[in-house]
C-alpha atoms as a PDB file:
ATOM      1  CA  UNK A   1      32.562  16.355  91.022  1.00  0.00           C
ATOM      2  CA  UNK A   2      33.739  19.984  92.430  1.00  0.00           C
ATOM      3  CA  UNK A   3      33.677  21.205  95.975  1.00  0.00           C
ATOM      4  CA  UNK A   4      31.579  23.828  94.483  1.00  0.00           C
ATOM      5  CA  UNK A   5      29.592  21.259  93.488  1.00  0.00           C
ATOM      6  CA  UNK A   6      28.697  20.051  96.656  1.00  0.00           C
ATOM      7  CA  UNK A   7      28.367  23.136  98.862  1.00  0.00           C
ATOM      8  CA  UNK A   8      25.610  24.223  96.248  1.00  0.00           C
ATOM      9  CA  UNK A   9      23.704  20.891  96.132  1.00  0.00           C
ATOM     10  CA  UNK A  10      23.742  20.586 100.213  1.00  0.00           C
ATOM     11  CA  UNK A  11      22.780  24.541 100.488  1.00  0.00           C
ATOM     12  CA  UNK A  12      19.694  23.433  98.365  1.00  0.00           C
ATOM     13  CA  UNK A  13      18.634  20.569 100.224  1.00  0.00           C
ATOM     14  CA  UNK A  14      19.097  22.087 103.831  1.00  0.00           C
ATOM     15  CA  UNK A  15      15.521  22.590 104.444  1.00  0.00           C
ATOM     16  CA  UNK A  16      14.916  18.907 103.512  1.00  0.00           C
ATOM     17  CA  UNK A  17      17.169  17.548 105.384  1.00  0.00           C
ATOM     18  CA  UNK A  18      15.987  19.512 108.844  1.00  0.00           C
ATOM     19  CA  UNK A  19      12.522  18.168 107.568  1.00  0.00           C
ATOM     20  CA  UNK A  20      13.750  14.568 106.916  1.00  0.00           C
ATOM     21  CA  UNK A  21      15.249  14.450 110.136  1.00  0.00           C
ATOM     22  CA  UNK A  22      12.354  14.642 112.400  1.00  0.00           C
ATOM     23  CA  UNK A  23      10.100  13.223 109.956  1.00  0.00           C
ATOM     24  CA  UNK A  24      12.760   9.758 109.596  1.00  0.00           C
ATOM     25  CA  UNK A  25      12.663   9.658 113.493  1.00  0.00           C
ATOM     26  CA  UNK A  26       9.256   9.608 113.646  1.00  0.00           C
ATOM     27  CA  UNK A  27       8.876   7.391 110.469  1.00  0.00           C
ATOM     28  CA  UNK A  28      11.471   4.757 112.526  1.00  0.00           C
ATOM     29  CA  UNK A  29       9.528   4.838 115.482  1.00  0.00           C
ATOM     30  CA  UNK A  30       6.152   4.158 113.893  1.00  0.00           C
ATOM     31  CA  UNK A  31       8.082   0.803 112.112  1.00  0.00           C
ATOM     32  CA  UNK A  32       9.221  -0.063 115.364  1.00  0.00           C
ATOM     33  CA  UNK A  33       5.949   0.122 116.864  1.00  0.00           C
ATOM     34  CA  UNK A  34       4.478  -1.946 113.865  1.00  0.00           C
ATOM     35  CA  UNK A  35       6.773  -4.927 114.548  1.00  0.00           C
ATOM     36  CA  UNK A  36       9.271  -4.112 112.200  1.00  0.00           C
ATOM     37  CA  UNK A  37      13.139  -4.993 113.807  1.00  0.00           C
ATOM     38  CA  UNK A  38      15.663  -2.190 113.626  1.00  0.00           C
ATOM     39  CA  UNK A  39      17.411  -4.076 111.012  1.00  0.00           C
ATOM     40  CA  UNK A  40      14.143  -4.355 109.090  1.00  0.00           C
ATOM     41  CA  UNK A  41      13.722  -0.287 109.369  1.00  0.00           C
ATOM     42  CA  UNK A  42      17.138  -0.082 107.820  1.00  0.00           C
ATOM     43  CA  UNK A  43      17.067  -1.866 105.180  1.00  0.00           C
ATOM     44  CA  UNK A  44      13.743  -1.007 104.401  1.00  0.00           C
ATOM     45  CA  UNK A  45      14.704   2.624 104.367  1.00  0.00           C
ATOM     46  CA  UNK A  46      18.137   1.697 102.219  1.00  0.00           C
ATOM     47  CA  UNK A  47      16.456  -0.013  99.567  1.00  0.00           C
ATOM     48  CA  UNK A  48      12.820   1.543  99.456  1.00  0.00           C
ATOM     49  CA  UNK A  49      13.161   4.913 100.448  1.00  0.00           C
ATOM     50  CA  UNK A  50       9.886   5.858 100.282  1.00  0.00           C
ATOM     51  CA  UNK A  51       8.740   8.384 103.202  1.00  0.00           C
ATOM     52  CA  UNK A  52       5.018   7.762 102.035  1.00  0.00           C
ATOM     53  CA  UNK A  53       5.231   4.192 101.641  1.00  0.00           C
ATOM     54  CA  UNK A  54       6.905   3.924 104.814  1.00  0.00           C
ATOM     55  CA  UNK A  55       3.991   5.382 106.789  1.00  0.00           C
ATOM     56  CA  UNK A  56       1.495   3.566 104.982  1.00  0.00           C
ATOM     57  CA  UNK A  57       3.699   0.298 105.456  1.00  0.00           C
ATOM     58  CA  UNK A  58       3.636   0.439 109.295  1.00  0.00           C
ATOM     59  CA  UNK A  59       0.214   1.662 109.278  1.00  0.00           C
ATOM     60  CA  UNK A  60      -1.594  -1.355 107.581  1.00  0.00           C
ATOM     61  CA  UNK A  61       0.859  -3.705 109.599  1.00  0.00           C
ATOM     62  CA  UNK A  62      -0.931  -2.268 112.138  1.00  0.00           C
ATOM     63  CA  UNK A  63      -4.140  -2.776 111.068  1.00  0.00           C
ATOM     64  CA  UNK A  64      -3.389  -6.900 109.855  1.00  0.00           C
ATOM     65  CA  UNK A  65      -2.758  -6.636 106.828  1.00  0.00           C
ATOM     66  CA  UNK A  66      -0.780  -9.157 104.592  1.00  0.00           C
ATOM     67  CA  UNK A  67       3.071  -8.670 103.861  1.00  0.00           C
ATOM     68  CA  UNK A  68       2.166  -8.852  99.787  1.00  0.00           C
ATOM     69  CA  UNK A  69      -1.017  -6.390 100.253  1.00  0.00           C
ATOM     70  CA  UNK A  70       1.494  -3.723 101.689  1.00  0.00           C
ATOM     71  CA  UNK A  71       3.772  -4.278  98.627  1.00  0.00           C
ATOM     72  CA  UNK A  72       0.812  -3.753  96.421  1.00  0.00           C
ATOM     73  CA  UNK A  73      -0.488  -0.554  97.799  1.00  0.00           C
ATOM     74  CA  UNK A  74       3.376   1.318  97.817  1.00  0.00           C
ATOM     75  CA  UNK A  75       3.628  -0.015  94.200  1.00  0.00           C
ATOM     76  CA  UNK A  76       0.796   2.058  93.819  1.00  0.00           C
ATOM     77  CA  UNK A  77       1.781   4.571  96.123  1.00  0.00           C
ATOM     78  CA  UNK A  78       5.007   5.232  94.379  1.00  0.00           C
ATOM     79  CA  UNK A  79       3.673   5.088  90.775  1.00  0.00           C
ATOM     80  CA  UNK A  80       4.231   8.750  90.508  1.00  0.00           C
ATOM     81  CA  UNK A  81       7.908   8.053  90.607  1.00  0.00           C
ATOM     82  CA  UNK A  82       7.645   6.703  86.909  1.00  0.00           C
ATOM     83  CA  UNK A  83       6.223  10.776  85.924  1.00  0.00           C
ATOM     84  CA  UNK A  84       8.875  12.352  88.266  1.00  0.00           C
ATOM     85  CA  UNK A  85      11.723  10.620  86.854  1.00  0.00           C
ATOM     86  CA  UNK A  86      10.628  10.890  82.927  1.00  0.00           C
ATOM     87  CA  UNK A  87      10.796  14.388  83.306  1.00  0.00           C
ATOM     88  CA  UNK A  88      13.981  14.352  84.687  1.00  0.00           C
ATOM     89  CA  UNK A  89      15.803  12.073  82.066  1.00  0.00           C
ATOM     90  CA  UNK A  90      16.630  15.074  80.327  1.00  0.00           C
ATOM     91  CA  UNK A  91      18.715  16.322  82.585  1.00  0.00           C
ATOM     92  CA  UNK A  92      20.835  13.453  83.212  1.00  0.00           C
ATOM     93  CA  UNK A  93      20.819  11.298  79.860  1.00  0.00           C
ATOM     94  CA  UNK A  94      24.672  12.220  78.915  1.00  0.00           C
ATOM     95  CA  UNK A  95      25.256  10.822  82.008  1.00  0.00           C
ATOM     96  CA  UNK A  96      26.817   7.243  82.631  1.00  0.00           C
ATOM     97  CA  UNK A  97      24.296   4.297  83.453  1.00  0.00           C
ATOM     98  CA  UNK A  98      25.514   3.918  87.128  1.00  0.00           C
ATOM     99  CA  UNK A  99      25.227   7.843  87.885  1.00  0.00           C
ATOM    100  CA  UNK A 100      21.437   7.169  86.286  1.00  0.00           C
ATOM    101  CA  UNK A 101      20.382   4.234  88.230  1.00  0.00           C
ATOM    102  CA  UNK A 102      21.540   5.984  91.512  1.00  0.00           C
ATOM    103  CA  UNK A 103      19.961   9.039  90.932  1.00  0.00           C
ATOM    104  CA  UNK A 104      16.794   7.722  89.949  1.00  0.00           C
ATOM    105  CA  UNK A 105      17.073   5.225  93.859  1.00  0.00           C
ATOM    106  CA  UNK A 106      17.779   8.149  95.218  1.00  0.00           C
ATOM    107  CA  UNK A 107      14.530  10.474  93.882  1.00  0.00           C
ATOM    108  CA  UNK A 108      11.655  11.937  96.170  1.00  0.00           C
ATOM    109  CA  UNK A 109       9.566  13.815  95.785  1.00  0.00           C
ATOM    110  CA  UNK A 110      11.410  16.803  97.800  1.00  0.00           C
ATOM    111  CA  UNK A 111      14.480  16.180  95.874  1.00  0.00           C
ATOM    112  CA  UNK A 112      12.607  16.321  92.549  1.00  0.00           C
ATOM    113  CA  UNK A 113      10.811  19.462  93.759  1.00  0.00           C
ATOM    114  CA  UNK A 114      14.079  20.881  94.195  1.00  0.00           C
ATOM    115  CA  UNK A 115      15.842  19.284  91.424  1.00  0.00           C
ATOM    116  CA  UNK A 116      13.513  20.177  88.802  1.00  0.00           C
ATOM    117  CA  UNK A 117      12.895  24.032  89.666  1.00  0.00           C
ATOM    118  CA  UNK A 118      16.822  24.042  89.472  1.00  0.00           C
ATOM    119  CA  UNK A 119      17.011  22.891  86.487  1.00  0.00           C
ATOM    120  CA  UNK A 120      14.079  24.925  84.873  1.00  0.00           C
ATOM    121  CA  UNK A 121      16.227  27.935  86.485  1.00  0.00           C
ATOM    122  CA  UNK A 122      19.321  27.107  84.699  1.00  0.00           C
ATOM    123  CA  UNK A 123      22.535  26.959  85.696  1.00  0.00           C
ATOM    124  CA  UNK A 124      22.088  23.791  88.011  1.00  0.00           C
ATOM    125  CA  UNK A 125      24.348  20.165  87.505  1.00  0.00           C
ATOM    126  CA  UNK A 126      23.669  17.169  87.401  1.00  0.00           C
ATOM    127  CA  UNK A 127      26.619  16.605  89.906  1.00  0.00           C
ATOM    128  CA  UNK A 128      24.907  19.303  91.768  1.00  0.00           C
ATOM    129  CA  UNK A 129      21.033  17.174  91.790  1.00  0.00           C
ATOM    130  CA  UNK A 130      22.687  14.358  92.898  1.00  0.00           C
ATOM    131  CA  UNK A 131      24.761  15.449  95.872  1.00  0.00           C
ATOM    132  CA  UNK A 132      20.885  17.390  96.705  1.00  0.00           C
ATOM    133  CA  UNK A 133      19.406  14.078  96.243  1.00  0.00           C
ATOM    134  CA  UNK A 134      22.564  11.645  98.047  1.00  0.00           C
ATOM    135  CA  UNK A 135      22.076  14.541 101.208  1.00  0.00           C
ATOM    136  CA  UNK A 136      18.526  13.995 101.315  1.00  0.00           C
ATOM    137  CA  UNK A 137      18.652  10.543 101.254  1.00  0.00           C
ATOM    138  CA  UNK A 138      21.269  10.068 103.828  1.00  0.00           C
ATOM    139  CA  UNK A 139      19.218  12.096 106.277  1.00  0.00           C
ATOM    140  CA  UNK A 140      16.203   9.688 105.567  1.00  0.00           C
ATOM    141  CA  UNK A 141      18.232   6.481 106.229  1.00  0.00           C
ATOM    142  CA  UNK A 142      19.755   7.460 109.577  1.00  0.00           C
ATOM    143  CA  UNK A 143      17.137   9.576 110.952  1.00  0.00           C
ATOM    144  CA  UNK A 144      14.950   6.529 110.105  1.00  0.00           C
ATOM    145  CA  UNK A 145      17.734   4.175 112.016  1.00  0.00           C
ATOM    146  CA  UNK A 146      17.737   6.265 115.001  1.00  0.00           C
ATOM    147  CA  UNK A 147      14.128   6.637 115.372  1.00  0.00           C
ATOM    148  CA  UNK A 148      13.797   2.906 115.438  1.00  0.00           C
ATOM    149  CA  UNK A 149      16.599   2.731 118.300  1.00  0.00           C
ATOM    150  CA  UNK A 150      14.859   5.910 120.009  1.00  0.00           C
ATOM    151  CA  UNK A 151      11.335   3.913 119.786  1.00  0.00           C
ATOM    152  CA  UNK A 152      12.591   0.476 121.482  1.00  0.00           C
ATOM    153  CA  UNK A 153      13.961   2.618 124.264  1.00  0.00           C
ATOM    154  CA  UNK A 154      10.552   4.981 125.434  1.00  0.00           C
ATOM    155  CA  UNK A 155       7.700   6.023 124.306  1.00  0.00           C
ATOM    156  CA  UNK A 156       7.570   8.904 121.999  1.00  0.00           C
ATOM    157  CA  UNK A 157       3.902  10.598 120.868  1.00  0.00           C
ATOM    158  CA  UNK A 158       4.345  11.031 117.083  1.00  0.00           C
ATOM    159  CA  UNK A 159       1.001  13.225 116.225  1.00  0.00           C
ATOM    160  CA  UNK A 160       3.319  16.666 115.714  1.00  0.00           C
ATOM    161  CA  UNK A 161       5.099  15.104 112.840  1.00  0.00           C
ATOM    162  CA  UNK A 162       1.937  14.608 110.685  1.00  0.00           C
ATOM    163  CA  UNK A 163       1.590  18.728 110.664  1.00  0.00           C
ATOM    164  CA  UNK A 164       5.672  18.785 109.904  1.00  0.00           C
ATOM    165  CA  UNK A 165       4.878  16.544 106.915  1.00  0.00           C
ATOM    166  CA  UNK A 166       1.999  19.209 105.709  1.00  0.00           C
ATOM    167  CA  UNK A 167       4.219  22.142 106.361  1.00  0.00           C
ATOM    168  CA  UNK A 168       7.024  20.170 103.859  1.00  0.00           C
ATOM    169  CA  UNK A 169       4.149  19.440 101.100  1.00  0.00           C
ATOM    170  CA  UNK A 170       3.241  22.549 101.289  1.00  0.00           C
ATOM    171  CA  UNK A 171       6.373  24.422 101.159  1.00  0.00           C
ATOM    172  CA  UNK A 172       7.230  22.069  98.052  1.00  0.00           C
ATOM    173  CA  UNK A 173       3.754  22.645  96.291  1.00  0.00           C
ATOM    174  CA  UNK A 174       4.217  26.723  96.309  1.00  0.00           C
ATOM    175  CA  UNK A 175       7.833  26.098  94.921  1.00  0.00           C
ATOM    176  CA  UNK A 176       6.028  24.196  91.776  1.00  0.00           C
ATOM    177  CA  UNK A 177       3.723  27.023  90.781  1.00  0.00           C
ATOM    178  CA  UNK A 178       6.090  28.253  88.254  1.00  0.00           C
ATOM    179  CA  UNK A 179       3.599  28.780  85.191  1.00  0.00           C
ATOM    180  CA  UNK A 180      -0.317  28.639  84.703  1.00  0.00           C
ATOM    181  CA  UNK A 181       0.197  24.916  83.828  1.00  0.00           C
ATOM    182  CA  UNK A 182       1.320  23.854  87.848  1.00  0.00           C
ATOM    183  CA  UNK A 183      -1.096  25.996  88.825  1.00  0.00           C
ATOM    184  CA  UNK A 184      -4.130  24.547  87.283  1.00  0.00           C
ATOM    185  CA  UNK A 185      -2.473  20.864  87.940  1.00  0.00           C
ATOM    186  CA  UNK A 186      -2.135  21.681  91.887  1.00  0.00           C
ATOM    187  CA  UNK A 187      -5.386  22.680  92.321  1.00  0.00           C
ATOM    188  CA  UNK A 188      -6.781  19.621  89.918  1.00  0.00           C
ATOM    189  CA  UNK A 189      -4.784  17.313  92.717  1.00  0.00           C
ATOM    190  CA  UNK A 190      -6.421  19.414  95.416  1.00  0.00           C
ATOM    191  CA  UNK A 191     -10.237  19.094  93.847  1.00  0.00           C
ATOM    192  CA  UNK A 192      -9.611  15.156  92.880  1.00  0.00           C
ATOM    193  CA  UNK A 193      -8.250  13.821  96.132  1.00  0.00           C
ATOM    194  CA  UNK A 194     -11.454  15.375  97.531  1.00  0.00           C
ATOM    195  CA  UNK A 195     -14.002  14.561  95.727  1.00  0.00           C
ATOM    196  CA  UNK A 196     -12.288  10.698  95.228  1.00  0.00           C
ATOM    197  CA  UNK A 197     -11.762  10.661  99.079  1.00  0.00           C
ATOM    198  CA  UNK A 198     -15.067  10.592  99.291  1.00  0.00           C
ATOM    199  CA  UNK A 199     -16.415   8.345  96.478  1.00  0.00           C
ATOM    200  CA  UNK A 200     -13.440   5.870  97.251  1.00  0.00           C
ATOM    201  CA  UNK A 201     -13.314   6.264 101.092  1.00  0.00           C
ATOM    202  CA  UNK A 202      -9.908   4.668 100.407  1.00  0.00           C
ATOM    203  CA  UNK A 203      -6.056   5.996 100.459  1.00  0.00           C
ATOM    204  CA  UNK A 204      -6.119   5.166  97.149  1.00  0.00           C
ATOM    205  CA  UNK A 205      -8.016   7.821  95.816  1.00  0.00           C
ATOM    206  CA  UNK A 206      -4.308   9.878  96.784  1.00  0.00           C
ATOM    207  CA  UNK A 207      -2.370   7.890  94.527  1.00  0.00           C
ATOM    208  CA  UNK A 208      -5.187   8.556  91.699  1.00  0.00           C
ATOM    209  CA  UNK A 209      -6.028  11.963  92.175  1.00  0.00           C
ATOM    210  CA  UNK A 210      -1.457  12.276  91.981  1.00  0.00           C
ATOM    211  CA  UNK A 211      -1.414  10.314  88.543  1.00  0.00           C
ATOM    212  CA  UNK A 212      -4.705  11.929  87.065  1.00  0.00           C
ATOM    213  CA  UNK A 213      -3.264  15.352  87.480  1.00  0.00           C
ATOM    214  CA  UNK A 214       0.222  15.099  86.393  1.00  0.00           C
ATOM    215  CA  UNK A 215      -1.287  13.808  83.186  1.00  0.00           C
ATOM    216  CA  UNK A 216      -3.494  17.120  83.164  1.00  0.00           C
ATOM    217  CA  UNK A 217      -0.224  19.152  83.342  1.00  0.00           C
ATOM    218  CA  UNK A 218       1.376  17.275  81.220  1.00  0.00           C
ATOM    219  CA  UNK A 219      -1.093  17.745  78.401  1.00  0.00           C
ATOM    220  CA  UNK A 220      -1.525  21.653  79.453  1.00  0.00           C
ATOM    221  CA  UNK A 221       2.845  21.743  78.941  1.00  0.00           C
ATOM    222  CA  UNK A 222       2.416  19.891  75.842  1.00  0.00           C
ATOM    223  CA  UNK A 223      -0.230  22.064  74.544  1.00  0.00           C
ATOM    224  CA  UNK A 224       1.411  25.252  74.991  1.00  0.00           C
ATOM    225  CA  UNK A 225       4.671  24.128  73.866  1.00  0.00           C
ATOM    226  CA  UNK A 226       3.060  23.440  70.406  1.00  0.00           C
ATOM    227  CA  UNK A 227       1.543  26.974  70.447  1.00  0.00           C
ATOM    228  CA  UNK A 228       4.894  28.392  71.026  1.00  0.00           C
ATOM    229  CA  UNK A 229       6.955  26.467  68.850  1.00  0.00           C
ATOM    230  CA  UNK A 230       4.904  28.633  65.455  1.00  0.00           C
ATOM    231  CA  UNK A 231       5.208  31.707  66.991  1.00  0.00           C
ATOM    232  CA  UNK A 232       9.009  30.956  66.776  1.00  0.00           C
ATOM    233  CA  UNK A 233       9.240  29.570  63.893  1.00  0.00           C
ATOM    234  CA  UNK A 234       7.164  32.399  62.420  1.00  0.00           C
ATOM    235  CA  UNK A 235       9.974  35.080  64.295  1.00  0.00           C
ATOM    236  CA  UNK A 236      12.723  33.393  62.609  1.00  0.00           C
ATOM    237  CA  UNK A 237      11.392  33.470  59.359  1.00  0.00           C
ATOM    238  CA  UNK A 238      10.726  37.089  59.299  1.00  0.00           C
ATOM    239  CA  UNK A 239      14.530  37.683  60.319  1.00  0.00           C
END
C-alpha cells in the first residue's frame, strides 16, 4: 500500500470521520447509560460496528428487553450489509481472503457510500477503500470508547446528535443519486418506511422498507443493463 494511497483514502473519509466522532461519543454515552460497562462498549464497537445497531441496542436495554431479542432485531437491522457488500465483491475479488474478510468487518454504510461512488468514478483502489473504510472505523471505536468514559463522569444531553445523524444520511443519500435507478430507489425507501411506519408501528418497518428497495434498484440496474448490452452489441457489429 502507497502513501498516496492513504492520503487519498483519509481525504475521502474526512467528513465521516468528523461525523463519527460526535456521533461515537454520543453512541458511548447512550451504552453507558443503558448498563453497558466501558469494556462492554468497546468490544461491542470492535466486533459489531454497527452505528444503527448500537443505538437500537442501548435503546431496547432500556426499555427491558432480553439480551437474545436485541441480537435478533440488529441481525435484522444489519441485513442490508449482505446487498452492500455483494455489490462490492467486484471490486475487491483479486484480492487475498484476509484483505476480504477485513474489508467486509470494516463496511458501513458511509464507507460504502463513499466506496462505491469511487469506484463507479474510476480510478479508485482497493488499497485506497480500505484505508477509507480502516479511518472510519477507527474513529467509531474510540469515539465510542471515550463517550463511554465521558458518560460515567457527567451528564451529557444527547438530543443534538440525532439531527447530526440526519444531516450524515442525508449528505450520503444525495451522493447516491447517480442515475434514474438511485433515484427512483431513494424515494421508494422514502414512500415505504412511511407508509410501513404506520401499518407496522414498529422499527422494523426501517429494516423492510431498506431491503424492499434495494431489490427495486437492483432490478431497475439489471433491467437497463440488458437494454444496453444490444445496443452495443448492435454498434459493434456495424463496425
Amino acid at each position: 500500500m502507497e502513501l498516496t494511497d492513504i492520503k487519498s483514502g483519509l481525504k475521502a473519509s474526512a467528513p465521516i470521520m468528523i461525523t463519527y466522532a460526535a456521533l461515537g461519543m454520543a453512541c458511548g454515552i447512550v451504552l453507558y447509560d443503558a448498563g453497558i460497562s466501558i469494556i462492554g462498549i468497546s468490544f461491542m464497537s470492535v466486533l459489531v460496528y454497527a452505528g444503527a445497531g448500537q443505538f437500537l441496542a442501548a435503546s431496547m436495554l432500556v426499555l427491558g428487553a432480553s439480551i437474545p431479542s436485541v441480537i435478533v432485531m440488529v441481525f435484522f437491522l444489519n441485513l442490508r450489509h449482505i446487498l452492500m457488500s455483494a455489490s462490492m465483491s467486484t471490486y475487491v475479488k483479486e484480492k487475498s481472503l484476509g484483505f476480504i474478510a477485513l474489508f467486509s468487518h470494516v463496511l458501513t454504510d458511509e464507507s460504502y457510500g463513499i466506496n462505491y461512488t469511487k469506484f463507479r468514478e474510476g480510478d479508485w483502489s482497493p488499497e485506497e477503500a480500505m484505508v477509507t473504510s480502516v479511518a472510519n472505523y477507527s474513529t467509531w471505536v474510540v469515539s465510542t470508547i471515550v463517550g463511554g468514559v465521558i458518560g460515567s463522569q457527567i451528564q451529557v444531553n444527547t438530543i443534538i446528535m440525532n439531527y447530526a445523524l440526519i444531516a450524515m444520511f442525508l449528505y450520503m443519500m444525495v451522493q447516491q443519486f447517480v442515475s434514474k435507478e438511485h433515484l427512483i430507489a431513494g424515494i421508494c425507501s422514502i414512500v415505504l418506511t412511511v407508509i410501513l411506519t404506520i401499518v407496522l408501528k414498529h422499527n422494523i418497518a426501517l429494516v423492510i422498507a431498506t431491503v424492499i428497495a434495494s431489490f427495486i434498484g437492483y432490478y431497475l440496474e439489471v433491467r437497463k443493463n440488458r437494454h444496453t448490452r444490444p445496443d452495443i452489441k448492435r454498434g459493434e457489429a456495424n463496425e
